[in-house]
Protein backbone atom coordinates (compact mmCIF):
# COMPACT_ATOMS: atom_id res chain seq x y z
CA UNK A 1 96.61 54.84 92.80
CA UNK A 2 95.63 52.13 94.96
CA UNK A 3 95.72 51.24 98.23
CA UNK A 4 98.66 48.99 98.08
CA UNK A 5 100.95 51.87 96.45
CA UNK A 6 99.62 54.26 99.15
CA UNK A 7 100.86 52.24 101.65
CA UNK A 8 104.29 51.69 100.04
CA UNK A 9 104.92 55.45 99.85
CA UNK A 10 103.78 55.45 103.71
CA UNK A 11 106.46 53.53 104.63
CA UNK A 12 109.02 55.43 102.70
CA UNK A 13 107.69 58.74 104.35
CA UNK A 14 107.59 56.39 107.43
CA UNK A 15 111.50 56.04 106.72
CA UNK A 16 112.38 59.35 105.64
CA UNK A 17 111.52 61.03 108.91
CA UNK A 18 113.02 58.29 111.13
CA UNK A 19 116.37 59.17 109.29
CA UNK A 20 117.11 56.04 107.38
CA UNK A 21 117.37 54.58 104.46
CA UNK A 22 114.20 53.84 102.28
CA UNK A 23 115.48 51.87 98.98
CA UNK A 24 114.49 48.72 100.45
CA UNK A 25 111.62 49.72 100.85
CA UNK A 26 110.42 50.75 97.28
CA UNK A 27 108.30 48.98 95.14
CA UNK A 28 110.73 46.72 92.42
CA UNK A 29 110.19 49.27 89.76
CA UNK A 30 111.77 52.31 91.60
CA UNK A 31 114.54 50.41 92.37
CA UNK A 32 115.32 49.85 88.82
CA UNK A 33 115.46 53.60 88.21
CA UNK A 34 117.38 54.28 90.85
CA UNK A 35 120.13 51.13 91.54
CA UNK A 36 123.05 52.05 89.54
CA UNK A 37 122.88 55.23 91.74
CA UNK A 38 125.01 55.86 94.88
CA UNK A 39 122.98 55.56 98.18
CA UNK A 40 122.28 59.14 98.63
CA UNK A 41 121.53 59.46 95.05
CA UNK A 42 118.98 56.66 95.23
CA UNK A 43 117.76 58.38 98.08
CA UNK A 44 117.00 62.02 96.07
CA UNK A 45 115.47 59.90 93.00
CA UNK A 46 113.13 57.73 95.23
CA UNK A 47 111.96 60.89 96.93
CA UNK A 48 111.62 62.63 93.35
CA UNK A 49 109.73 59.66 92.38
CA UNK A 50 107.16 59.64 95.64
CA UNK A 51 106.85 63.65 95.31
CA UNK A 52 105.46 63.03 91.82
CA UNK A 53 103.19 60.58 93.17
CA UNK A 54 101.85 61.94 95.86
CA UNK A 55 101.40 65.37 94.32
CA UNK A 56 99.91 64.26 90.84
CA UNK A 57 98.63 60.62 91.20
CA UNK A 58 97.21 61.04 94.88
CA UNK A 59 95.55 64.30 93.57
CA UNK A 60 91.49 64.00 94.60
CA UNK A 61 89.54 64.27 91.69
CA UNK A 62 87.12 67.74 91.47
CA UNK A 63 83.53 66.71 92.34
CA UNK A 64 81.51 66.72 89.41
CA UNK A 65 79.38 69.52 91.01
CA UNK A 66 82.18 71.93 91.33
CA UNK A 67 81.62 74.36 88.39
CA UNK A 68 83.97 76.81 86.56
CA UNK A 69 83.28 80.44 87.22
CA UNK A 70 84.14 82.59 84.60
CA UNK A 71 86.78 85.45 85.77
CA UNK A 72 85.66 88.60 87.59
CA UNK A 73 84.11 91.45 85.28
CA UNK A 74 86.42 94.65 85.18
CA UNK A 75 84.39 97.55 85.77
CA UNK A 76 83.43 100.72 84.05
CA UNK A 77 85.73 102.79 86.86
CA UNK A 78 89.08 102.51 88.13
CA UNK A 79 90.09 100.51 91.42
CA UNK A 80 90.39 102.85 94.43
CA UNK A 81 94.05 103.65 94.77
CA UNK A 82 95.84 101.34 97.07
CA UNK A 83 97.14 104.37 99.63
CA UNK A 84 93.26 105.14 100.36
CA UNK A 85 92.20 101.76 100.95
CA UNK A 86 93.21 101.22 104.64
CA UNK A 87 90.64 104.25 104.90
CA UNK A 88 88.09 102.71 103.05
CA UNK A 89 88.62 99.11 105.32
CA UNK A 90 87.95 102.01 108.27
CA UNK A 91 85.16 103.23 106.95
CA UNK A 92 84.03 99.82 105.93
CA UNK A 93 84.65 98.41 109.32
CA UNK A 94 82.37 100.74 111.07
CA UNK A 95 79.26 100.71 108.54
CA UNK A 96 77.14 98.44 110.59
CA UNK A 97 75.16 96.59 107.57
CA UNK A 98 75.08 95.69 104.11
CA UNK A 99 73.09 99.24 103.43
CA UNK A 100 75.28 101.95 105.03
CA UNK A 101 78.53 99.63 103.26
CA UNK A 102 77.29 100.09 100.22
CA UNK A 103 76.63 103.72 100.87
CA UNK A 104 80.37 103.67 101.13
CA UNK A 105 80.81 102.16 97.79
CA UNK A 106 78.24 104.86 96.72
CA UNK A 107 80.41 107.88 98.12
CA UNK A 108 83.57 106.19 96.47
CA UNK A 109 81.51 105.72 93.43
CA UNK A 110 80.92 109.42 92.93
CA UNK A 111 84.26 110.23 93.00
CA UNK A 112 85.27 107.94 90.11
CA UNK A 113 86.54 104.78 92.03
CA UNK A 114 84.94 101.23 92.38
CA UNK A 115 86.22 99.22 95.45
CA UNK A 116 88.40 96.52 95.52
CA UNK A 117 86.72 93.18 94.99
CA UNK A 118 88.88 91.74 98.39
CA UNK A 119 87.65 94.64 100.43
CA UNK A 120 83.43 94.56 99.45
CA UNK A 121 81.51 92.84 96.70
CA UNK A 122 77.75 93.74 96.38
CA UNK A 123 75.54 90.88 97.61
CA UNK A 124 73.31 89.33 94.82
CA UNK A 125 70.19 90.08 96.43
CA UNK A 126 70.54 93.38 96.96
CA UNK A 127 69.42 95.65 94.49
CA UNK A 128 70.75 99.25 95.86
CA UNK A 129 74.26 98.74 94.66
CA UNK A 130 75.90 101.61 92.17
CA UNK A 131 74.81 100.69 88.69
CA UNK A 132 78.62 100.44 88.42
CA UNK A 133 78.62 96.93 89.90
CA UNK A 134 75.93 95.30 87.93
CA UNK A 135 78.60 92.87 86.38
CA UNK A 136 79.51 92.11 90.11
CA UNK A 137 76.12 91.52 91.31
CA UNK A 138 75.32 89.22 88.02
CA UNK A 139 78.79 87.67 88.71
CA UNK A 140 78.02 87.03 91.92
CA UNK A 141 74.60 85.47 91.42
CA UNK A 142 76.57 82.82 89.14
CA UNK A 143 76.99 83.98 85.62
CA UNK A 144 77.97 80.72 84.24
CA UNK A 145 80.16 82.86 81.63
CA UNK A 146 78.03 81.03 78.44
CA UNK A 147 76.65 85.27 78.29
CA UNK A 148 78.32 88.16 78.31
CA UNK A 149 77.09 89.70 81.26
CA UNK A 150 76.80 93.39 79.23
CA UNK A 151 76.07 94.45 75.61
CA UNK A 152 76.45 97.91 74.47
CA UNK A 153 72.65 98.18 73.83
CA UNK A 154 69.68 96.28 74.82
CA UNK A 155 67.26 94.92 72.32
CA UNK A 156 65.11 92.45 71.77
CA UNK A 157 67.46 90.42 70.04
CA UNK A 158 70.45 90.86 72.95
CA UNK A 159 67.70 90.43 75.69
CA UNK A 160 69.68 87.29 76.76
CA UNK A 161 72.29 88.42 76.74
CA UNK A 162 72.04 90.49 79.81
CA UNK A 163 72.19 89.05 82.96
CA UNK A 164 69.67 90.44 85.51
CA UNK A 165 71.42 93.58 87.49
CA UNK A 166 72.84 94.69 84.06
CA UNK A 167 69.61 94.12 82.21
CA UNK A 168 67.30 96.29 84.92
CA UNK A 169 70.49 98.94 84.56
CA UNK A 170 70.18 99.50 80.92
CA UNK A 171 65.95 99.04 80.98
CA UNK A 172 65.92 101.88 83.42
CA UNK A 173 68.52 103.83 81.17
CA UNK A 174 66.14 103.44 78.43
CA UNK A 175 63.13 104.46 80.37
CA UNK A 176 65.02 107.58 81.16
CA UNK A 177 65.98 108.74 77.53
CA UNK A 178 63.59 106.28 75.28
CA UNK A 179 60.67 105.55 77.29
CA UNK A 180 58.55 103.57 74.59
CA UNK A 181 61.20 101.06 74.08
CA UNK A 182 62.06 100.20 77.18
CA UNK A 183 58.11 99.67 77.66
CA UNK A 184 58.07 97.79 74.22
CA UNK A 185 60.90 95.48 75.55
CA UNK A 186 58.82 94.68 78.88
CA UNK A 187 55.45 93.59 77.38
CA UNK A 188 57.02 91.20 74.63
CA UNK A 189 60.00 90.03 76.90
CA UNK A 190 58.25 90.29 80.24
CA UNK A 191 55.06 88.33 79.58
CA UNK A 192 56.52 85.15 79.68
CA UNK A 193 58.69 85.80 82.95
CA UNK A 194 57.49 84.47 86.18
CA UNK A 195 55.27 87.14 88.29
CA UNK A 196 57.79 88.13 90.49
CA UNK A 197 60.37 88.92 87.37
CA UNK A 198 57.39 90.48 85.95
CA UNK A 199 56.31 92.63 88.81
CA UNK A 200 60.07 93.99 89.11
CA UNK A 201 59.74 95.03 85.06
CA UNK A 202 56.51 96.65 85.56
CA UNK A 203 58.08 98.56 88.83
CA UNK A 204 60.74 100.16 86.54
CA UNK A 205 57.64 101.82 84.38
CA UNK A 206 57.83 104.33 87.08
CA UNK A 207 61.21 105.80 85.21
CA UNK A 208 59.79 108.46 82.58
CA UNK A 209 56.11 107.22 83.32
CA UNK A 210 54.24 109.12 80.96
CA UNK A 211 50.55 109.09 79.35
CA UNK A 212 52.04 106.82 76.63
CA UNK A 213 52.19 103.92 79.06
CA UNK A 214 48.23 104.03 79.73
CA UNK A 215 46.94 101.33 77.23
CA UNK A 216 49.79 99.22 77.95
CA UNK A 217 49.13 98.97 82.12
CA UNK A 218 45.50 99.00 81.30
CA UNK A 219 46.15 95.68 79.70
CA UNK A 220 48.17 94.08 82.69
CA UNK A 221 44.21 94.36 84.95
CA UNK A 222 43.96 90.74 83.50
CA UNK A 223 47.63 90.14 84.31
CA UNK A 224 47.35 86.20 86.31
CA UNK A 225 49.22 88.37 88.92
CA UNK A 226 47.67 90.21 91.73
CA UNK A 227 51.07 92.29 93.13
CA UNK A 228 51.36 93.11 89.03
CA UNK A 229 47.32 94.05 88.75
CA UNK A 230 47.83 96.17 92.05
CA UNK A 231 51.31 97.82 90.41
CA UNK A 232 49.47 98.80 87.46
CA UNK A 233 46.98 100.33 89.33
CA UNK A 234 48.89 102.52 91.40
CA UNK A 235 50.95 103.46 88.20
CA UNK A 236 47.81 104.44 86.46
CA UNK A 237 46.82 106.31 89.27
CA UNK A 238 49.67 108.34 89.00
CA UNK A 239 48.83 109.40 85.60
CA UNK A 240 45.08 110.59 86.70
CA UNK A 241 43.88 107.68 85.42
CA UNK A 242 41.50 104.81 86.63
CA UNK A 243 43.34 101.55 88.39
CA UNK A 244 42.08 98.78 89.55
CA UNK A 245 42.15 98.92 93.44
CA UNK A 246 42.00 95.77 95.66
CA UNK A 247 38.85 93.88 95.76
CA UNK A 248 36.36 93.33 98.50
CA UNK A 249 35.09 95.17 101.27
CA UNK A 250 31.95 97.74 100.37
CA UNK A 251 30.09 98.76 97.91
CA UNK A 252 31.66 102.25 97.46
CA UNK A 253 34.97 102.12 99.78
CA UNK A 254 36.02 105.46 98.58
CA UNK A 255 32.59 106.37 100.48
CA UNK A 256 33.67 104.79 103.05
CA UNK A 257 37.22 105.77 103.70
CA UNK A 258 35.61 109.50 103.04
CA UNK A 259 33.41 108.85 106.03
CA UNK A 260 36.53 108.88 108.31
CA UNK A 261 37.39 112.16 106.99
CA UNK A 262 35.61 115.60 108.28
CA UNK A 263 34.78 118.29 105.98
CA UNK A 264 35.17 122.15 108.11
CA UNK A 265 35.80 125.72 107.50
CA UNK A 266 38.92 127.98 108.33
CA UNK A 267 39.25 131.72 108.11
CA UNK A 268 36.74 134.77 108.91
CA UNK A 269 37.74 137.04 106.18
CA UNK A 270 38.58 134.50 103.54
CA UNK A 271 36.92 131.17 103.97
CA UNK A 272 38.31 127.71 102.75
CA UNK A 273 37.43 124.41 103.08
CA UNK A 274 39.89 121.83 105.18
CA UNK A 275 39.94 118.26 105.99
CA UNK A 276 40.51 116.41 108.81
CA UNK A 277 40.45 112.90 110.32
CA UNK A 278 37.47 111.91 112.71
CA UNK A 279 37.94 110.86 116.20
CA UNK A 280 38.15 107.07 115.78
CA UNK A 281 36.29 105.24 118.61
CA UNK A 282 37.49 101.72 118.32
CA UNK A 283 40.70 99.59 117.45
CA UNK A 284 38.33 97.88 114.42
CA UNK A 285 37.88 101.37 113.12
CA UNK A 286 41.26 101.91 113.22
CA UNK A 287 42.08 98.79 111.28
CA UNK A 288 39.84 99.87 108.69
CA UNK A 289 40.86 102.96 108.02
CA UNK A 290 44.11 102.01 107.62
CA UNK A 291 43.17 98.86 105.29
CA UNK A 292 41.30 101.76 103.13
CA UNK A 293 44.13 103.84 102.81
CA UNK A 294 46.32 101.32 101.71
CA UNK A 295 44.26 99.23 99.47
CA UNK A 296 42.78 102.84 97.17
CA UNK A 297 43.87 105.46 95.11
CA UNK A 298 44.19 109.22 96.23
CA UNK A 299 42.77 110.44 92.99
CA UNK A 300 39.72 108.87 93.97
CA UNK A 301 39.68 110.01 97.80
CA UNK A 302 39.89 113.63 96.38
CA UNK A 303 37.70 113.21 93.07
CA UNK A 304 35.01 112.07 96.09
CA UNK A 305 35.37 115.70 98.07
CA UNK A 306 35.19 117.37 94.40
CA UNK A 307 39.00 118.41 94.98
CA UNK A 308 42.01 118.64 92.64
CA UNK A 309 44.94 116.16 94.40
CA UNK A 310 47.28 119.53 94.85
CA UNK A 311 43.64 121.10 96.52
CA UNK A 312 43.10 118.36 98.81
CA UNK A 313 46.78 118.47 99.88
CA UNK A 314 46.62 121.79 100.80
CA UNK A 315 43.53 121.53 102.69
CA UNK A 316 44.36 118.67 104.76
CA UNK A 317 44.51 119.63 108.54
CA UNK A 318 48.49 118.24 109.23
CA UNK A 319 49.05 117.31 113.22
CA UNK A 320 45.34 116.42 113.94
CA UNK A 321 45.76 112.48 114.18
CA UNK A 322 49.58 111.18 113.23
CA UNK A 323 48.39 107.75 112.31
CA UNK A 324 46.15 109.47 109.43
CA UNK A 325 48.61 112.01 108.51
CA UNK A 326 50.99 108.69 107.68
CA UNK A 327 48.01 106.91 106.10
CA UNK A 328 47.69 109.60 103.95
CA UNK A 329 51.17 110.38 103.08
CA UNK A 330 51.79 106.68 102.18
CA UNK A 331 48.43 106.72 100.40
CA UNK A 332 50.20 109.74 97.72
CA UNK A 333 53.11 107.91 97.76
CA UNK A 334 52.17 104.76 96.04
CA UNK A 335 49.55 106.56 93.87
CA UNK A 336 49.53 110.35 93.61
CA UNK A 337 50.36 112.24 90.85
CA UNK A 338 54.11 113.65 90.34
CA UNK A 339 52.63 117.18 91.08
CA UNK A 340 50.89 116.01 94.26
CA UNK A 341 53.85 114.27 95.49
CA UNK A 342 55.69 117.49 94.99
CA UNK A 343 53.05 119.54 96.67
CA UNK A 344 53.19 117.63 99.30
CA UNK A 345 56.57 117.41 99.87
CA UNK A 346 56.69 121.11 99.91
CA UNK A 347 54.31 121.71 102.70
CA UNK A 348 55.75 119.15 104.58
CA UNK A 349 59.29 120.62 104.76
CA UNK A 350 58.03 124.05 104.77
CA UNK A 351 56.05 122.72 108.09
CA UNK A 352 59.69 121.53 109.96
CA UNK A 353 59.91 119.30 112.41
CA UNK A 354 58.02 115.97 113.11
CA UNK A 355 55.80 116.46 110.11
CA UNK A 356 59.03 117.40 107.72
CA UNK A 357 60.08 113.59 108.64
CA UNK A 358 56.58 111.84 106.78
CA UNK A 359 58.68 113.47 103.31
CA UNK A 360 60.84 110.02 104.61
CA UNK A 361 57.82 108.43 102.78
CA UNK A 362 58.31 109.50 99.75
CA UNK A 363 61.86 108.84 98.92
CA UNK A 364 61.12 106.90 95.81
CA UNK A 365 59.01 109.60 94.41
CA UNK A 366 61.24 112.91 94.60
CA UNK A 367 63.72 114.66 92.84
CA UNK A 368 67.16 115.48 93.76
CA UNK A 369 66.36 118.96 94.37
CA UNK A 370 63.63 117.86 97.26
CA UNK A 371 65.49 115.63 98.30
CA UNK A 372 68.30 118.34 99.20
CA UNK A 373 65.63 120.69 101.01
CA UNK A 374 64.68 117.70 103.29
CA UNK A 375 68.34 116.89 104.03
CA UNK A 376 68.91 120.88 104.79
CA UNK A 377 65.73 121.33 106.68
CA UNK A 378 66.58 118.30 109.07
CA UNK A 379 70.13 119.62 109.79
CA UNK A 380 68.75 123.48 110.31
CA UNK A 381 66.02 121.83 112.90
CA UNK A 382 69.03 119.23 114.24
CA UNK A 383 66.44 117.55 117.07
CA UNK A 384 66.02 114.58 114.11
CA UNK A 385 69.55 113.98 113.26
CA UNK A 386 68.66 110.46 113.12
CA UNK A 387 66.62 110.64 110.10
CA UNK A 388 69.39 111.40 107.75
CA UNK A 389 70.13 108.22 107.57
CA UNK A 390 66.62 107.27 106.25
CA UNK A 391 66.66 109.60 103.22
CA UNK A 392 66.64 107.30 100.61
CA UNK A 393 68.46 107.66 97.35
CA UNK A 394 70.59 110.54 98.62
CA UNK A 395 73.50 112.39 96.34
CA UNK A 396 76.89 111.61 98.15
CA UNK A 397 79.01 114.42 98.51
CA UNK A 398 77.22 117.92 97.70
CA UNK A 399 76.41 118.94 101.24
CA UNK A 400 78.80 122.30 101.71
CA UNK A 401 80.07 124.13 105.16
CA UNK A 402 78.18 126.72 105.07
CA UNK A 403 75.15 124.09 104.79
CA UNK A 404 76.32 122.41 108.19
CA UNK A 405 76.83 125.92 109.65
CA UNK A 406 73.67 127.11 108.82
CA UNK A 407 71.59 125.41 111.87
CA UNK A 408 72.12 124.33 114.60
CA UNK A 409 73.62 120.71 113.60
CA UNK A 410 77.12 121.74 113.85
CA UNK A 411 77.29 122.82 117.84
CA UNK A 412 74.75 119.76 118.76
CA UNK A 413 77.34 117.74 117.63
CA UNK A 414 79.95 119.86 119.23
CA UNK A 415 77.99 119.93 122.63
CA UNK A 416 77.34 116.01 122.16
CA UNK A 417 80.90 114.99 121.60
CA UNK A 418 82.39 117.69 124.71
CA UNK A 419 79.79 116.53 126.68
CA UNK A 420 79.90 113.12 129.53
CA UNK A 421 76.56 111.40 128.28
CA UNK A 422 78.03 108.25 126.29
CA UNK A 423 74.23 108.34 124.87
CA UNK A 424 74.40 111.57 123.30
CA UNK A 425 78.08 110.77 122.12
CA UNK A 426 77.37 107.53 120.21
CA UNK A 427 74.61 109.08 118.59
CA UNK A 428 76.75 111.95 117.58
CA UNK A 429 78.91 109.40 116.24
CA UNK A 430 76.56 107.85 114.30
CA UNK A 431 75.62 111.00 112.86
CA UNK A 432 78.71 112.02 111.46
CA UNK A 433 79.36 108.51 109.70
CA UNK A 434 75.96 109.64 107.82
CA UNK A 435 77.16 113.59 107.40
CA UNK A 436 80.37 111.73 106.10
CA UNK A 437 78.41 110.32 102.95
CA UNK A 438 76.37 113.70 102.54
CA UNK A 439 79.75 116.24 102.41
CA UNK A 440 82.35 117.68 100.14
CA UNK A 441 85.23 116.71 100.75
CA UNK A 442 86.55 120.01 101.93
CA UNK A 443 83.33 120.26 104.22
CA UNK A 444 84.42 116.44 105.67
CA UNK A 445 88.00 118.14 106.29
CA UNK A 446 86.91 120.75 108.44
CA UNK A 447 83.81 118.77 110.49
CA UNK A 448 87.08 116.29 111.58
CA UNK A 449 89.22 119.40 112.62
CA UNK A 450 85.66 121.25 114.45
CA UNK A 451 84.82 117.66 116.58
CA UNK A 452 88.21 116.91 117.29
CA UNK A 453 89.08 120.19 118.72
CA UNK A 454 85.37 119.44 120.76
CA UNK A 455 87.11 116.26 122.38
CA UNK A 456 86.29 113.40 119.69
CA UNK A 457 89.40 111.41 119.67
CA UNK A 458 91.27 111.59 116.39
CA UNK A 459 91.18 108.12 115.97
CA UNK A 460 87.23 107.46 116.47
CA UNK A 461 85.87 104.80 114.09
CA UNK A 462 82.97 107.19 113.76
CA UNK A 463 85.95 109.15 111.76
CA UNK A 464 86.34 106.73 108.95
CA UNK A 465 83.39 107.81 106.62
CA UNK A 466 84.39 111.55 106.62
CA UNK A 467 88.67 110.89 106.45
CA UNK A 468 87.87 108.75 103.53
CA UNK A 469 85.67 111.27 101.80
CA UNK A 470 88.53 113.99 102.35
CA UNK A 471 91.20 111.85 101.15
CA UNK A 472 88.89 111.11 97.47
CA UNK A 473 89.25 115.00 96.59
CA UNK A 474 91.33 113.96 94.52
CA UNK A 475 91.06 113.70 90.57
CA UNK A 476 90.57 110.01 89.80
CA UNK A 477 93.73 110.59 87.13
CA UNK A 478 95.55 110.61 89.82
CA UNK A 479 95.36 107.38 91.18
CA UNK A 480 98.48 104.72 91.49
CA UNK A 481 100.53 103.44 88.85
């Protein structure tokens, strides 16, 4: 419309809200349309006639980089009923970051729900999300709807058809139940990926890594990537075989790292060999160490002392020096064998306190089952409270009463919330929005009833988590119609 017509219809709006007439005032063409009309009539059909105009010829065109978005994907699970989800806003409301909401989403998750898209969506860059909102996370990193952001199976041929959350969903699905596909699907698709698409393929070989993947990450030590060459390394490591640690430094760094490690004797009936870290003498020593630890392969460290990795383990002197103790631990982590990592994870719980905390290290590594003793082990000691919400990976939802009565968890938290230190009570807060994930829901039902009746008000915040998780006992079935 041009300029000349906006300013006609101006002056009718112009005339409109003074309270007068506007015929005179239309362009010549209205008034045809509207003269054999009485006044008010011509009044109704002018305005008619500028309501059109203004709402359909005055309408800004949509700039030509505004793109269509295809519609939301509808998810595998139900939407959480609409009665629970001024709980779940709670709950939602006091999770402080993007992690502990989507732990939230996690504990809903495992009861059968997904959330409603108005009350969380999973960012695109984050990658911890239930595998139930892979269509989200795709969705929100701007499917363009050309793909269909899921097939039932993924195959070379439907490779494109994935986007990328659903694509690393199904690749670690098939690493988990058909191992040499999924591997057979990253070499041919992955090698002409950019490195850092590459390196996150390569980091899913650690589902189902078996003795069948040798030759394969053998083959990636002339990968044009160093982060790949060092991931296939540590993964080969795993397997008790040969890597290809990071360059430079000395001739034989295993030597070397060895050298900050002191061979000794325990026991007057039954001797056994230990280990233990040397008393460093300078901050450049200290450096180094650590740079050895971090750059080679436990395999090696222990092949150098003659030692089987579960051997070494056993003899290592725990509580000498805590900077070597986490050295080490991180050192098993990125490249011990399954059966080390286990071993070690065992001694370390069995050990309690401060040293039970370095199994925080090797979240990625255990099983469910370990994962469980850890979680028990910090609530029986309950001086570490905090570190429950640093277990990685953890099952929502199995921890039972008689697991929270067990130590001495349940009257810290009791003595915390009675008590006048504000200190002591918003960590005791904190600690039951993390207990809240971890709980049955007839476990979350009586914590609220035990803290209350300490002198937590009913309506703390801290609350949310755990009223949530007692109001999702419920059979998905049952949810609203």
């Amino acid at each position: 419309m041009k300029e000349l017509e906006q300013a006609g219809l101006a002056r009718l709006r112009d005339g409109w809200i003074s309270g007068g007439a506007a015929f005179e005032l239309a362009p010549v063409e209205w008034k045809d349309l509207a003269a054999a009309s009485s006044p008010d009539e011509q009044e109704r059909r002018l305005l008619a006639i500028a309501a059109q105009a203004l709402d359909v010829g005055l309408r800004p065109a949509a700039p030509k980089t505004l793109k269509r978005r295809p519609s939301l994907p509808v998810l595998a699970l139900p939407v959480l009923p609409d009665r629970l989800r001024p709980s779940l806003r709670a709950a939602l409301k006091y999770a402080a970051d993007a992690r502990l909401k989507t732990r939230v989403a996690t504990l809903v998750a495992s009861r059968g729900f997904v959330l409603h898209p108005m009350d969380w969506m999973p960012a695109a860059s984050y990658q911890e999300s239930p595998d139930v909102y892979a269509p989200w996370v795709d969705w929100q990193a701007g499917a363009d709807g050309e793909r269909k952001s899921r097939r039932e199976h993924l195959t070379a041929e439907t490779w494109d058809d994935f986007y990328p959350a659903a694509r690393r969903t199904a690749l670690v699905d098939l690493r988990r139940t058909m191992p040499a596909l999924a591997r057979t699907l990253i070499e041919t698709k992955g090698a002409t990926e950019p490195a850092e698409v590459r390196l996150a393929l390569i980091e899913l070989m650690r589902f189902g890594l078996g003795a069948d993947d040798v030759p394969f990450l053998q083959s990636l030590s002339t990968d044009r990537s160093g982060k790949v060459r060092e991931m296939a390394g540590r993964l080969l490591a795993r397997l008790g075989e040969r890597g290809n640690p990071a360059e430079g430094g000395s001739e034989d760094p295993i030597a070397e790292l060895a050298a900050f490690i002191e061979e000794g004797k325990s026991g007057f009936i039954r001797r056994r060999t230990t280990y233990a870290p040397i008393k460093l003498k300078s901050p450049a020593q200290q450096a180094r160490r650590a740079n050895l630890f971090a750059s080679y392969y436990f395999r090696d460290l222990a092949s150098h002392f003659g030692k089987t990795e579960s051997d070494f383990i056993g003899a290592w002197q725990f509580g000498v020096d805590d900077n070597a103790d986490l050295f080490l631990v991180r050192m098993i982590s990125v490249s011990g064998s399954d059966a080390a990592v286990a071993c070690l994870a065992d001694i370390l719980v069995a050990e309690g306190g401060k040293l039970a905390l370095l199994v925080l290290q090797l979240m990625l590594r255990l099983d469910g089952g370990r994962k469980r003793l850890l979680i028990r082990q910090i609530l029986n000691d309950a001086q570490n409270l905090a570190a429950l919400a640093q277990v990685e990976g953890a099952e929502a939802g199995w921890l039972e009463w008689g697991d929270l009565t067990k130590g001495k968890t349940l009257s810290a938290l009791r003595s915390a919330v009675s008590g006048d230190n504000d200190v002591m009570k918003r960590s005791a807060e904190q600690h039951l929005e993390t207990i809240g994930f971890l709980v049955t829901a007839a476990a979350a039902e009586k914590l609220i009833n035990e803290v209350v009746a300490a002198g937590l008000p009913p309506a703390s915040p801290s609350l949310g988590l755990l009223r949530l998780n007692a109001a999702l006992a419920e059979n998905p079935s049952q949810s609203d119609r």
